[in-house]
Protein backbone atom coordinates (compact mmCIF):
# COMPACT_ATOMS: atom_id res chain seq x y z
CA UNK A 1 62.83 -181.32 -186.24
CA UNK A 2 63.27 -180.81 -183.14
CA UNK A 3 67.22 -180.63 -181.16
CA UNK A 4 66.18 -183.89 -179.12
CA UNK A 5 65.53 -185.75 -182.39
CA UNK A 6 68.14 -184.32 -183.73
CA UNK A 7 69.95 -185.65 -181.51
CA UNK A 8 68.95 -189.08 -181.60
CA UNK A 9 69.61 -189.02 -185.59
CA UNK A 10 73.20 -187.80 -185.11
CA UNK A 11 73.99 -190.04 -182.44
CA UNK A 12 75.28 -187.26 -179.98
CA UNK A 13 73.52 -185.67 -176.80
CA UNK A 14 71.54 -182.38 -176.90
CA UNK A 15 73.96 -180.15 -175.92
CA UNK A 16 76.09 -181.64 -178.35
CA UNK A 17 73.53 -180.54 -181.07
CA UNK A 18 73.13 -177.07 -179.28
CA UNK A 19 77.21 -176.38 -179.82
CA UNK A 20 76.81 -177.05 -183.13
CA UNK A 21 74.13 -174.77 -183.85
CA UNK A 22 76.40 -172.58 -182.19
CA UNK A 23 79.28 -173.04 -184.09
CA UNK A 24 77.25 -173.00 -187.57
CA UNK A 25 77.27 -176.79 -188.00
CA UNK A 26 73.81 -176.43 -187.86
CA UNK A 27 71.38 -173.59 -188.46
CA UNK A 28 68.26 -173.04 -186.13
CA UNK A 29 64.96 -171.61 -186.42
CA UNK A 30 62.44 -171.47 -183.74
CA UNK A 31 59.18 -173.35 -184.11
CA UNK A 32 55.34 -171.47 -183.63
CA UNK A 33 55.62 -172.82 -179.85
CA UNK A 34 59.15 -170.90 -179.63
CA UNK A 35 61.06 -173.91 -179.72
CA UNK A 36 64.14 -174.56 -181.10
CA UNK A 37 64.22 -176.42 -184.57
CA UNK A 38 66.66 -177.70 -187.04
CA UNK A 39 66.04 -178.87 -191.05
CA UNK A 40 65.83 -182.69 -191.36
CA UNK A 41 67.21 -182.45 -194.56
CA UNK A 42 70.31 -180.40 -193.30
CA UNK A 43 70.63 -183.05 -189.93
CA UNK A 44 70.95 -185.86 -192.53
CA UNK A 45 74.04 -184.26 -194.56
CA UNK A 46 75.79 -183.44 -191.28
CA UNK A 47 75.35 -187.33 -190.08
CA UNK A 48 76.67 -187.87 -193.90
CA UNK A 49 79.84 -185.84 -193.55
CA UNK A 50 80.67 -186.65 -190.06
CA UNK A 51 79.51 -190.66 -190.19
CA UNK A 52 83.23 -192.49 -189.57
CA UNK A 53 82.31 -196.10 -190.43
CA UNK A 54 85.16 -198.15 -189.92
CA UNK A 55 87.15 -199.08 -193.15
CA UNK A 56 88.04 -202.50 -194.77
CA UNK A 57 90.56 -204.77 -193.11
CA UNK A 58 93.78 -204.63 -194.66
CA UNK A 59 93.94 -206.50 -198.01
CA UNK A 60 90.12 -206.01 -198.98
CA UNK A 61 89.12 -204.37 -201.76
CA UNK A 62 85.43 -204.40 -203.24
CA UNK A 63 82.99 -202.97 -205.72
CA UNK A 64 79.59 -202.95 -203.23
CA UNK A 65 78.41 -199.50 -201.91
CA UNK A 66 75.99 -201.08 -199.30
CA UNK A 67 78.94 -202.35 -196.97
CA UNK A 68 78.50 -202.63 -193.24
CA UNK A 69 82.26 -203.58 -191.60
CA UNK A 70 81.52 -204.73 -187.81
CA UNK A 71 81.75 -207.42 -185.21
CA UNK A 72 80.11 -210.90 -184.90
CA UNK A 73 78.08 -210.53 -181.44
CA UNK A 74 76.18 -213.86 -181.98
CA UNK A 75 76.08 -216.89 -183.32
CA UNK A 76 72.96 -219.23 -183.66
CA UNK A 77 73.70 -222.29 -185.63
CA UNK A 78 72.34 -225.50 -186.50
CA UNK A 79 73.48 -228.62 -188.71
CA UNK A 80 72.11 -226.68 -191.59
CA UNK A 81 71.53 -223.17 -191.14
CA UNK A 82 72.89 -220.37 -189.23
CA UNK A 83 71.65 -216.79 -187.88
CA UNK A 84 74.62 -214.25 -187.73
CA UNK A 85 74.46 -210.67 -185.75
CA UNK A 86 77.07 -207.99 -186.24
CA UNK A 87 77.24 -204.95 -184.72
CA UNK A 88 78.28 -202.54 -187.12
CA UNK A 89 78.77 -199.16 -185.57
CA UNK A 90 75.78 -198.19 -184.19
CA UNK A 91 73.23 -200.52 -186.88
CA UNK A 92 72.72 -204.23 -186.14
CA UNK A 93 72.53 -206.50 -188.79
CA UNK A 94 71.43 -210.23 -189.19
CA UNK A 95 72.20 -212.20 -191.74
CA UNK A 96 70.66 -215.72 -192.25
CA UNK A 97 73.68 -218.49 -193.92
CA UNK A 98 74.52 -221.87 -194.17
CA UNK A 99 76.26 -223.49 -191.25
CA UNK A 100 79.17 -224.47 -193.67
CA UNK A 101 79.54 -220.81 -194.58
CA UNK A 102 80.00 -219.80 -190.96
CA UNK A 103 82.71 -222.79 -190.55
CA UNK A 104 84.39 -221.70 -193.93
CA UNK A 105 84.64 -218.01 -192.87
CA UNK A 106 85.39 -219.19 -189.24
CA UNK A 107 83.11 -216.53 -187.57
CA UNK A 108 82.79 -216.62 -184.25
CA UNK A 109 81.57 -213.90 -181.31
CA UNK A 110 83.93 -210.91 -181.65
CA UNK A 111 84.99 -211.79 -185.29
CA UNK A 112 85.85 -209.16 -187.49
CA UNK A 113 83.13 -209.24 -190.33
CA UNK A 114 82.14 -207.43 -193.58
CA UNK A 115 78.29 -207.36 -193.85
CA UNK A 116 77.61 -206.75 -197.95
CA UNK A 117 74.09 -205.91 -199.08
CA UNK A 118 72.73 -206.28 -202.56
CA UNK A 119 69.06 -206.23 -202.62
CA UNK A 120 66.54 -205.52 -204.76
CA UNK A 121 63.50 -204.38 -201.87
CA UNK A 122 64.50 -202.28 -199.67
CA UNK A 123 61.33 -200.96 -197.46
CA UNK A 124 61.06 -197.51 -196.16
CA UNK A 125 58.59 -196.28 -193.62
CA UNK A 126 58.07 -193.19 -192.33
CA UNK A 127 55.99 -192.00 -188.72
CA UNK A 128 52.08 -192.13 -188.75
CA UNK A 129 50.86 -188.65 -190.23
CA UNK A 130 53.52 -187.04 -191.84
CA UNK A 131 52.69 -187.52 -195.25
């Protein structure tokens, strides 16, 4: 992988990703056109160890691994239903709920909001070719 995608994967600029293959964050090889590379594999367990999600709010406690803790940034709702974003860190996530449920919770923009996820299909893809 390249230290641009790298990049983009981490979350941090280039020369961010160049300091830590520096420091021995990250180890480099160089590529059969002489550029710079990095191990996917190895990029993934330094965004592990250095991801900082933010934690519960106060008083919350829970079982669920697949917890995404955020802010409400919109609000669509009808008598019925109701479409909720959060921005949670740097992943946006929609979830689709009654318009009762949205009242009950009182969400509204800016909200503080736990996003839980239990599913059973979860789709991955990967880029054309590189299988």
């Amino acid at each position: 992988m390249r230290v641009s995608e790298a990049a983009v994967y981490l979350g941090v600029s280039d020369d961010t990703v160049r300091r830590w293959i520096d420091r021995g964050l990250l180890t480099a090889t160089t590529d059969d056109a002489g550029r710079k590379v990095v191990d996917g594999y190895e990029v993934a367990m330094v965004a592990r160890e250095h991801a900082t999600p933010p934690g519960l709010p106060p008083g919350m406690r829970s079982s669920a691994r697949n917890r995404f803790v955020g802010l409400v940034t919109d609000l669509t709702v009808d008598t019925v239903m109701a479409q909720v974003e959060l921005q949670c860190g740097p992943f946006r996530v929609v979830s689709l709920m009654s318009a009762e449920a949205v009242r009950d919770l009182g969400l509204e923009r800016g909200s503080v909001a736990v996003a839980v996820i239990k599913s059973t299909n979860v789709v991955v893809e990967t880029p054309e070719g590189s299988a």
